[in-house]
N, C-alpha and C. Protein backbone atom coordinates (compact mmCIF):
# COMPACT_ATOMS: atom_id res chain seq x y z
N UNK A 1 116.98 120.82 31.38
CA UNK A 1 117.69 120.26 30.26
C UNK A 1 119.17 120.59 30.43
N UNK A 2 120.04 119.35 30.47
CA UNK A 2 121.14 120.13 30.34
C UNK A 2 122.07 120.49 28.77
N UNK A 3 123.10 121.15 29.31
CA UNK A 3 123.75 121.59 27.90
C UNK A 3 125.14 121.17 27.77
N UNK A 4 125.77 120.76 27.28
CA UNK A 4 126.95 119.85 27.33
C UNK A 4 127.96 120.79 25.78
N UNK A 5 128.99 120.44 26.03
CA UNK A 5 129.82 120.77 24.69
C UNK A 5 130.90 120.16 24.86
N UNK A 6 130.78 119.66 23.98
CA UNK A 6 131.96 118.14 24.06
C UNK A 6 133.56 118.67 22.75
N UNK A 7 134.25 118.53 23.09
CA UNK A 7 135.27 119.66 22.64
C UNK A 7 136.77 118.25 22.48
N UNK A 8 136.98 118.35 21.73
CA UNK A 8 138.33 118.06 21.32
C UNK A 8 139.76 118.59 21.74
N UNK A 9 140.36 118.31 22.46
CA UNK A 9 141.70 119.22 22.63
C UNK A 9 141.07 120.40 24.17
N UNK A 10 142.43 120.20 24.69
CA UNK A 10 142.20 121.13 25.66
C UNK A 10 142.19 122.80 25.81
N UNK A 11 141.64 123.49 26.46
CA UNK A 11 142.22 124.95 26.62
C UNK A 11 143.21 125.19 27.23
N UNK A 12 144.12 126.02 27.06
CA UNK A 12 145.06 126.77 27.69
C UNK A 12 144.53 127.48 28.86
N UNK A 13 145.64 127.60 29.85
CA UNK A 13 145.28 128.13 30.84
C UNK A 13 145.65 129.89 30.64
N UNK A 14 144.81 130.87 30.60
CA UNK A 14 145.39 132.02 30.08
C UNK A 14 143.80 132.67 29.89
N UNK A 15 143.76 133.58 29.15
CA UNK A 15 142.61 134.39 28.41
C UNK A 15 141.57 133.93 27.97
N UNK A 16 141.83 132.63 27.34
CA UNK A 16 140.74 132.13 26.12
C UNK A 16 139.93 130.97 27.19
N UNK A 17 140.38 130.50 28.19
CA UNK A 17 140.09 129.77 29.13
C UNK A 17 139.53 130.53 30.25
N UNK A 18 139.54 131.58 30.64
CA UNK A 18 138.83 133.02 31.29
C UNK A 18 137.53 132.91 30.68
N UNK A 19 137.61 133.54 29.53
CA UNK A 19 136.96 134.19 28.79
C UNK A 19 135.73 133.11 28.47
N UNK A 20 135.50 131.70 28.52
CA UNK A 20 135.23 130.57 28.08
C UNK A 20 134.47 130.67 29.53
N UNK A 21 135.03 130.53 30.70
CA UNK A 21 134.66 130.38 31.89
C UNK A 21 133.59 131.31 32.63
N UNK A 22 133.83 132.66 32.19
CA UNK A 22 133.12 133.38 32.15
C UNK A 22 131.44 133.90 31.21
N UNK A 23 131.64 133.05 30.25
CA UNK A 23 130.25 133.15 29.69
C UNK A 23 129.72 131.68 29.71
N UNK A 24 130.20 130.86 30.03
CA UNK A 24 129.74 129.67 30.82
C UNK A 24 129.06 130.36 32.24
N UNK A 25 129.49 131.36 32.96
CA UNK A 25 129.05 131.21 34.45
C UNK A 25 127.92 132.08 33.89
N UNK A 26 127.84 133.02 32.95
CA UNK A 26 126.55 134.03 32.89
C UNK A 26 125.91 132.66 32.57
N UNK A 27 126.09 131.91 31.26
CA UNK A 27 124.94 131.28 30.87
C UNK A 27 123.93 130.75 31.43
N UNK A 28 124.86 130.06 33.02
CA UNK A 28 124.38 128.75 34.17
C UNK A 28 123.62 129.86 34.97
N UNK A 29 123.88 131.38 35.13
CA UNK A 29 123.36 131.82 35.89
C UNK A 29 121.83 132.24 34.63
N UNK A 30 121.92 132.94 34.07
CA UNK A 30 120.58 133.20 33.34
C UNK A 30 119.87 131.79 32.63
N UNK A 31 120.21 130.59 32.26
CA UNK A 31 119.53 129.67 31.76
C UNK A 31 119.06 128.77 32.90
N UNK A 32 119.43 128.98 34.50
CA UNK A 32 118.55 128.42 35.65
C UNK A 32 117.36 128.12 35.81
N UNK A 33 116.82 129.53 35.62
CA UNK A 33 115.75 130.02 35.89
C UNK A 33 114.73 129.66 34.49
N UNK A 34 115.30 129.06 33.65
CA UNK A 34 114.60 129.15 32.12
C UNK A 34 114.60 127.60 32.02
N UNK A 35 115.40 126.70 32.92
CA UNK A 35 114.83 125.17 33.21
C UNK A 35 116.29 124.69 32.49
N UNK A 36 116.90 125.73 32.08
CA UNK A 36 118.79 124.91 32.02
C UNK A 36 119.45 124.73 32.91
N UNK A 37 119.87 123.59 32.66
CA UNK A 37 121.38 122.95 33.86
C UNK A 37 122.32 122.83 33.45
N UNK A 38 123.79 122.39 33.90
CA UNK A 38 124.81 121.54 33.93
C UNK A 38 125.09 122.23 32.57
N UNK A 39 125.21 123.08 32.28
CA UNK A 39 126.25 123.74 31.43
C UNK A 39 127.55 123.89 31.26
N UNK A 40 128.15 122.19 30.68
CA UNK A 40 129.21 121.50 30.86
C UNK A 40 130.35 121.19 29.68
N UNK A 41 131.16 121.72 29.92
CA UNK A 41 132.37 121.49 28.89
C UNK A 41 133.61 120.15 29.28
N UNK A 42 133.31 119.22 28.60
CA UNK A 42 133.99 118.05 28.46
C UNK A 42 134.86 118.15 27.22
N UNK A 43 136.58 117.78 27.79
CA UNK A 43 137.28 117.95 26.82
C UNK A 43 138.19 116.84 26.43
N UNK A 44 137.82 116.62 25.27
CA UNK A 44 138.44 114.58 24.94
C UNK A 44 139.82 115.13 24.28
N UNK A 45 140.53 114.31 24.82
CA UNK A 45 141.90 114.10 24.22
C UNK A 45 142.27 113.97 23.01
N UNK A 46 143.10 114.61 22.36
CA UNK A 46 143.20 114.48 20.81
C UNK A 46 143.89 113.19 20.56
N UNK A 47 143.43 112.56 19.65
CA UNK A 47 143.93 111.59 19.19
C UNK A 47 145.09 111.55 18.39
N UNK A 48 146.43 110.55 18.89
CA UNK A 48 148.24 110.73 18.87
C UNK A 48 148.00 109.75 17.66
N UNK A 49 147.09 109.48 17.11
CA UNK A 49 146.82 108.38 15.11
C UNK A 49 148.21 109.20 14.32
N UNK A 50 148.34 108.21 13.56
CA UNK A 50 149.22 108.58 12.64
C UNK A 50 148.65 109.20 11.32
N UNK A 51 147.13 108.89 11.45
CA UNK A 51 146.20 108.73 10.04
C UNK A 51 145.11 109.62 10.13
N UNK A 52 144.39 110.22 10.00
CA UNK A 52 143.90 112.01 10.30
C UNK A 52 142.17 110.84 10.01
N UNK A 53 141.90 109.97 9.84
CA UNK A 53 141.18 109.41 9.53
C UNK A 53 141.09 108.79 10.69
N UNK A 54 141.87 107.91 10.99
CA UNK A 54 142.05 107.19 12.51
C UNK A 54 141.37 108.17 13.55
N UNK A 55 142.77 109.47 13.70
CA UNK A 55 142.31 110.03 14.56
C UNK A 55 140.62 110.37 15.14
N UNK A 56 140.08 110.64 13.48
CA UNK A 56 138.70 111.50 13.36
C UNK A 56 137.66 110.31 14.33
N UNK A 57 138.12 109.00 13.89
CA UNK A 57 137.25 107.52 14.14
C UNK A 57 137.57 107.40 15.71
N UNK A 58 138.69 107.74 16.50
CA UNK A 58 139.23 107.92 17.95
C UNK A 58 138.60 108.91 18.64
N UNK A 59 138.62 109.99 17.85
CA UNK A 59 138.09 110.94 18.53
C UNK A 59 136.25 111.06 18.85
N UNK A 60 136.16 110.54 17.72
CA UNK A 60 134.41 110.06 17.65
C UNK A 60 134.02 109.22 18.72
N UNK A 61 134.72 107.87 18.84
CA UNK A 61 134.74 106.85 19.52
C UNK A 61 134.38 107.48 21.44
N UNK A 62 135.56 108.29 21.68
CA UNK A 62 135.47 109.03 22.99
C UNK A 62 134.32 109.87 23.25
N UNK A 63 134.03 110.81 22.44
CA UNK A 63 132.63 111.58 21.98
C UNK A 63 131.31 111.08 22.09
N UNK A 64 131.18 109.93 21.48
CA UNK A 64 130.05 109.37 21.65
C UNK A 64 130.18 108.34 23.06
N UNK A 65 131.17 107.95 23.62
CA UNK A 65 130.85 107.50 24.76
C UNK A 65 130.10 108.51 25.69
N UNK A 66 130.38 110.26 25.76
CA UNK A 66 130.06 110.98 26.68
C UNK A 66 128.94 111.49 26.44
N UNK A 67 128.16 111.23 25.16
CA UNK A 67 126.78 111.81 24.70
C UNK A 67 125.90 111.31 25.83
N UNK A 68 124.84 111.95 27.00
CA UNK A 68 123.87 111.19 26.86
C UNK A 68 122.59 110.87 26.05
N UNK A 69 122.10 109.58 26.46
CA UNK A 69 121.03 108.64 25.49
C UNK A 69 120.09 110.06 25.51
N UNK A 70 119.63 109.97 24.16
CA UNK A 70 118.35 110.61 23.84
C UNK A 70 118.80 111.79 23.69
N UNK A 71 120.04 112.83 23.57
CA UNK A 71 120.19 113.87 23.87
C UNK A 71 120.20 114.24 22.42
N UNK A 72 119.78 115.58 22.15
CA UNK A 72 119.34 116.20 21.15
C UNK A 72 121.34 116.36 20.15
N UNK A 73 121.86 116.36 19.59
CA UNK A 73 123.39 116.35 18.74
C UNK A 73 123.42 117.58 18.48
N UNK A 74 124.39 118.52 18.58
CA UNK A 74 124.72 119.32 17.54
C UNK A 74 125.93 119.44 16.74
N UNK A 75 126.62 119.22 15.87
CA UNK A 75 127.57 119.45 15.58
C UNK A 75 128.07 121.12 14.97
N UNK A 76 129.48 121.31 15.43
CA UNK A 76 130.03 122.21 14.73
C UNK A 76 130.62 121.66 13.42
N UNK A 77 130.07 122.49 12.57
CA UNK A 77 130.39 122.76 10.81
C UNK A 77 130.39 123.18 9.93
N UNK A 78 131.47 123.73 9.57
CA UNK A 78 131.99 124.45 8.34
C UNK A 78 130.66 124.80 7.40
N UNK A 79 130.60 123.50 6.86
CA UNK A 79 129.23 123.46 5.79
C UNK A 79 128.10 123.75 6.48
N UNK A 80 127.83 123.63 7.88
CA UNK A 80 126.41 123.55 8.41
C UNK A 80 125.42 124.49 7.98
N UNK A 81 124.42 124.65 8.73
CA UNK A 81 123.45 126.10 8.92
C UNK A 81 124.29 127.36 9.63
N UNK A 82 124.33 128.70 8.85
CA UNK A 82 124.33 129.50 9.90
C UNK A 82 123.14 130.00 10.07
N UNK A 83 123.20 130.07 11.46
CA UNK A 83 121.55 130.27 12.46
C UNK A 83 122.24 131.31 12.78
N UNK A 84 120.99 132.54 12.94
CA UNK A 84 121.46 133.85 13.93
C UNK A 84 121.02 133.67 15.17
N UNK A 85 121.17 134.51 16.43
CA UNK A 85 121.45 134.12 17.91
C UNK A 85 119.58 133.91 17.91
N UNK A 86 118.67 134.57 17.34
CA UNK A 86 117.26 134.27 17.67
C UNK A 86 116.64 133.03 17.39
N UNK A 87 117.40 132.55 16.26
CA UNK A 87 116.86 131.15 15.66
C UNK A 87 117.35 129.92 16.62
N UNK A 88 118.92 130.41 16.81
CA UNK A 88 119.35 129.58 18.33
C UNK A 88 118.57 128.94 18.83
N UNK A 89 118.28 130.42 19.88
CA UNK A 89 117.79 130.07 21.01
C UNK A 89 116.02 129.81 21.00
N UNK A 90 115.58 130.18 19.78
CA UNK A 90 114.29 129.32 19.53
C UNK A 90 114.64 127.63 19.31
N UNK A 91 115.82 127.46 19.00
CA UNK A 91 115.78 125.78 18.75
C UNK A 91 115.76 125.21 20.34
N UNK A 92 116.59 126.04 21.29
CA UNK A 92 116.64 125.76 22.49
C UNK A 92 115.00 125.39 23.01
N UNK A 93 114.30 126.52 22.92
CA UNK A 93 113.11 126.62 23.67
C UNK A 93 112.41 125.67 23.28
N UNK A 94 112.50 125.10 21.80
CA UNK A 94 111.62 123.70 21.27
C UNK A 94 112.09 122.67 21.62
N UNK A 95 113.91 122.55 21.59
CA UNK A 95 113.97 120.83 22.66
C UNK A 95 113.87 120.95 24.14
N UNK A 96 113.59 122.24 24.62
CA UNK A 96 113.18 122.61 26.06
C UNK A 96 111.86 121.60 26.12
N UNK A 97 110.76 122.43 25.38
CA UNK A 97 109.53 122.15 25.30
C UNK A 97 108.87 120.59 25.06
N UNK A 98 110.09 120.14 24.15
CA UNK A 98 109.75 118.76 23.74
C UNK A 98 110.64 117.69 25.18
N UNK A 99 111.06 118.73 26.05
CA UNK A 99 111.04 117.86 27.33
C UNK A 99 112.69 116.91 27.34
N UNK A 100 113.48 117.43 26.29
CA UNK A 100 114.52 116.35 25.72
C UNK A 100 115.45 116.54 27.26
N UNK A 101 116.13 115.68 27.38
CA UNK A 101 116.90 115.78 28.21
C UNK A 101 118.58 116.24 28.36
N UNK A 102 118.88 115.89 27.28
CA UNK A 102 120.02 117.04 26.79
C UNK A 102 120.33 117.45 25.14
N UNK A 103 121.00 118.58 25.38
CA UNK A 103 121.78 119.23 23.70
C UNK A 103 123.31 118.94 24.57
N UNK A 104 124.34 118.11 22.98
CA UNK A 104 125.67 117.93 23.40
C UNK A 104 125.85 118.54 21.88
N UNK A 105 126.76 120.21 22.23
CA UNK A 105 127.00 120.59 20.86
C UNK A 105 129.20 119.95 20.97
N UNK A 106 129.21 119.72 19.60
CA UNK A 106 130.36 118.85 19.59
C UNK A 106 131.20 119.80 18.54
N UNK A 107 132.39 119.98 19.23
CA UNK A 107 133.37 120.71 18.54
C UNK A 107 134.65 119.39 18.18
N UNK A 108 134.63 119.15 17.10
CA UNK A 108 135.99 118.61 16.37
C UNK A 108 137.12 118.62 16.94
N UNK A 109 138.31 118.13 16.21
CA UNK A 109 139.55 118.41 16.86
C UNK A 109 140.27 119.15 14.82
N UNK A 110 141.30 119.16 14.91
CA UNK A 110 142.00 119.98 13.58
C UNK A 110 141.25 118.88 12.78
N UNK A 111 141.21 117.44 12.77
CA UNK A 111 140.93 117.25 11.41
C UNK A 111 139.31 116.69 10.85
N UNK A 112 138.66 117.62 11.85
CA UNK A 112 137.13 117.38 11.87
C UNK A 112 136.41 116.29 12.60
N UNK A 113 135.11 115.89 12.10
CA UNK A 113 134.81 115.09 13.22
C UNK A 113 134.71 113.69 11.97
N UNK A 114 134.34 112.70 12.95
CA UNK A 114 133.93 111.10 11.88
C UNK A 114 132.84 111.53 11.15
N UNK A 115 132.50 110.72 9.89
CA UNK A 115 131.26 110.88 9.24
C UNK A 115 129.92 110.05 10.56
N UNK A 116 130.37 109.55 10.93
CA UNK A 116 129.64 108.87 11.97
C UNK A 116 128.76 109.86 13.00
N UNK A 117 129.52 110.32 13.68
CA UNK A 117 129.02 111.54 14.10
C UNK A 117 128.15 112.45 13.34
N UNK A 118 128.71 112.99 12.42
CA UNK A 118 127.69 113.97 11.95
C UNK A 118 126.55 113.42 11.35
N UNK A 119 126.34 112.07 11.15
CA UNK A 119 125.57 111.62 10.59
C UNK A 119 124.19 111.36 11.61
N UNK A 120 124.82 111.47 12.86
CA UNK A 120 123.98 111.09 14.31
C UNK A 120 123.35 112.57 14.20
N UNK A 121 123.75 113.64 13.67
CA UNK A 121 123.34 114.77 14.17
C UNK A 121 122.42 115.35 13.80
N UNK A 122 121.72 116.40 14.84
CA UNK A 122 120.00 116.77 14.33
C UNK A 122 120.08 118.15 14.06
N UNK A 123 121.19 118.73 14.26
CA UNK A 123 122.18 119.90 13.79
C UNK A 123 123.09 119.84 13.35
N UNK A 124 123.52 120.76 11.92
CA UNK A 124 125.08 120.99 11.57
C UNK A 124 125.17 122.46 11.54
N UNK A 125 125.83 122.87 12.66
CA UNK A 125 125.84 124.42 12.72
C UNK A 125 127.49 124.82 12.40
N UNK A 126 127.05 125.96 11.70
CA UNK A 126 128.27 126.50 11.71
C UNK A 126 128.30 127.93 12.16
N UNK A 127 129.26 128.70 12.35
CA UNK A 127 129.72 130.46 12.55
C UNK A 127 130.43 131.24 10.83
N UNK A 128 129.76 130.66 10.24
CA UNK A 128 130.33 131.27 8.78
C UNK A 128 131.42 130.65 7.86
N UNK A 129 131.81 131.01 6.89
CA UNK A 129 132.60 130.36 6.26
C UNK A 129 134.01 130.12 6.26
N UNK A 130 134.26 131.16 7.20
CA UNK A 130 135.69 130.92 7.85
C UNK A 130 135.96 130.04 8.57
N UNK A 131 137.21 129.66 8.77
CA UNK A 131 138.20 128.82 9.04
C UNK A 131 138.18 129.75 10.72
N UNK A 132 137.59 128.81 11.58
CA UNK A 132 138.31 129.30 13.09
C UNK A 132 138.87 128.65 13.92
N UNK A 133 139.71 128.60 14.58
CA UNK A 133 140.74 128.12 15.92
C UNK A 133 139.45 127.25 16.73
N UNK A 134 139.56 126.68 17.09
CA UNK A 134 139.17 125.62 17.58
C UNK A 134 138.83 125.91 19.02
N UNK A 135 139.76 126.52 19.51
CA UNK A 135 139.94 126.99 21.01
C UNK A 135 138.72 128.00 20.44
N UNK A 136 138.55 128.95 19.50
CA UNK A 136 138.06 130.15 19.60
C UNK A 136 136.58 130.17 19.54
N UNK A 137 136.02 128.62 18.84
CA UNK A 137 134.64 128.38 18.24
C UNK A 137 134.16 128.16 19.77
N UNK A 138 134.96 127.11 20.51
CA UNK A 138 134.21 126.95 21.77
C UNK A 138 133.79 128.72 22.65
N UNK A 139 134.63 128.98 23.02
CA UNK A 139 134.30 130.56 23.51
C UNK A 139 133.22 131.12 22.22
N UNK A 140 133.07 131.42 21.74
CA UNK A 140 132.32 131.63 20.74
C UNK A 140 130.56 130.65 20.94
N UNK A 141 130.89 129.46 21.06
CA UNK A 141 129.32 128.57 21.26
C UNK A 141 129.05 129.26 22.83
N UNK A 142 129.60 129.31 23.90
CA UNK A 142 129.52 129.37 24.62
C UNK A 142 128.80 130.85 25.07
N UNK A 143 129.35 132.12 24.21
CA UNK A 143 128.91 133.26 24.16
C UNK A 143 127.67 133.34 23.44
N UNK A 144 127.54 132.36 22.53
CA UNK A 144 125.94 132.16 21.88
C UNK A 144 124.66 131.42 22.67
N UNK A 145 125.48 130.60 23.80
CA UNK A 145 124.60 129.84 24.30
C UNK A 145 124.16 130.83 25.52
N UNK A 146 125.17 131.80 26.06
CA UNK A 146 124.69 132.62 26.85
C UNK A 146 123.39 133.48 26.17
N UNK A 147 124.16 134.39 25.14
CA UNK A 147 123.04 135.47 24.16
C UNK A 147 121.63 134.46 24.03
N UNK A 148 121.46 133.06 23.76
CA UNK A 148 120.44 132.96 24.28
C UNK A 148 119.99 132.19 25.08
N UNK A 149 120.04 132.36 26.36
CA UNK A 149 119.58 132.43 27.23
C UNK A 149 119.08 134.15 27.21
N UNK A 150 119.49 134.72 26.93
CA UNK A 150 119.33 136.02 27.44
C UNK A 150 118.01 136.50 26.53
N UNK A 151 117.95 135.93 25.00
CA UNK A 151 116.73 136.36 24.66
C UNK A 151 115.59 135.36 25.26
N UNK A 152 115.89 134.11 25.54
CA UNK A 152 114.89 133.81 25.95
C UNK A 152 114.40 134.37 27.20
N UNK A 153 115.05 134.76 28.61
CA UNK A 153 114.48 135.31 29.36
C UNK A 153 113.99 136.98 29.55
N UNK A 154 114.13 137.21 27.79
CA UNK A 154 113.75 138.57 27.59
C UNK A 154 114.83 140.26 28.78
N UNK A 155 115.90 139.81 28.77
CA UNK A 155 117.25 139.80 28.56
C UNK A 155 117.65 141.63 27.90
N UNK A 156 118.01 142.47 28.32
CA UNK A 156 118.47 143.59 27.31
C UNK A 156 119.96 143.46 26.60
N UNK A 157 120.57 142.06 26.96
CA UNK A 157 121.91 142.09 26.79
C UNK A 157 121.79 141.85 24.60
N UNK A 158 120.97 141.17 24.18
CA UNK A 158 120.73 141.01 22.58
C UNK A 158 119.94 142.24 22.62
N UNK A 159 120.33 142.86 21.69
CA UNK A 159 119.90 144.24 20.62
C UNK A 159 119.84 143.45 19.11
N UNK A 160 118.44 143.48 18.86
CA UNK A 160 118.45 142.89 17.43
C UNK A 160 118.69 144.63 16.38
């Protein structure tokens, strides 16, 4: 199955782009062996709209071109579910199981995503009620998508 995260706006080249890169490479290395692939960060251009509405409908537009068919949605959101890292990676192991062919979790750009989008989605996850950097949520999914992998392959790196 692969895992995709489709991201709005680019990273900086520096720390947060390290740091991003680096729990991407644990993830690809521990979710191998557990039947994950292509643990892939695609990053769409922010949309130059004059209209924060436009933009959201531009930015969607690009987004959903890169989804593939049948692939399980997740969105990042504010309002969503917060899931802790076990419930995660149990959602993992069930669209594993159900054979899906990909999860594309989708990070916004500043002025969120289209209603369109989230409306496609079979997740609305969020990291709490705070307000986070955009750059910071991706490093952040990315460190969750590692943690599980790690409980699923029974892993000492999660301490519940």
């Amino acid at each position: 199955m692969r895992l995709l995260i489709a991201a709005v706006g680019r990273l900086k080249q520096g720390p947060e782009r390290e740091l991003a890169a680096s729990y991407r490479k644990r993830a690809e290395a521990t979710g191998r062996a557990l039947g994950f692939r292509d643990f892939e960060m695609i990053e769409i251009r922010e949309s130059r709209a004059q209209d924060a509405e436009r933009r959201r409908v531009e930015e969607a537009i690009a987004i959903a071109n890169i989804i593939p068919e049948s692939a399980v949605i997740v969105v990042l959101d504010e309002r969503g579910e917060n899931l802790d890292s076990p419930a995660l990676a149990g959602l993992l192991r069930g669209w594993r199981a159900e054979d899906r062919s990909a999860v594309c979790f989708v990070v916004g750009g500043a002025d969120g995503l289209a209603l369109s989008l989230l409306e496609r989605a079979q997740l609305r996850l969020s990291f709490g009620k705070a307000t986070w950097p955009h750059q910071l949520v991706r490093i952040m999914l990315l460190e969750q998508l590692y943690r599980a992998t790690t409980i699923l392959a029974g892993h000492p790196y999660h301490r519940a």
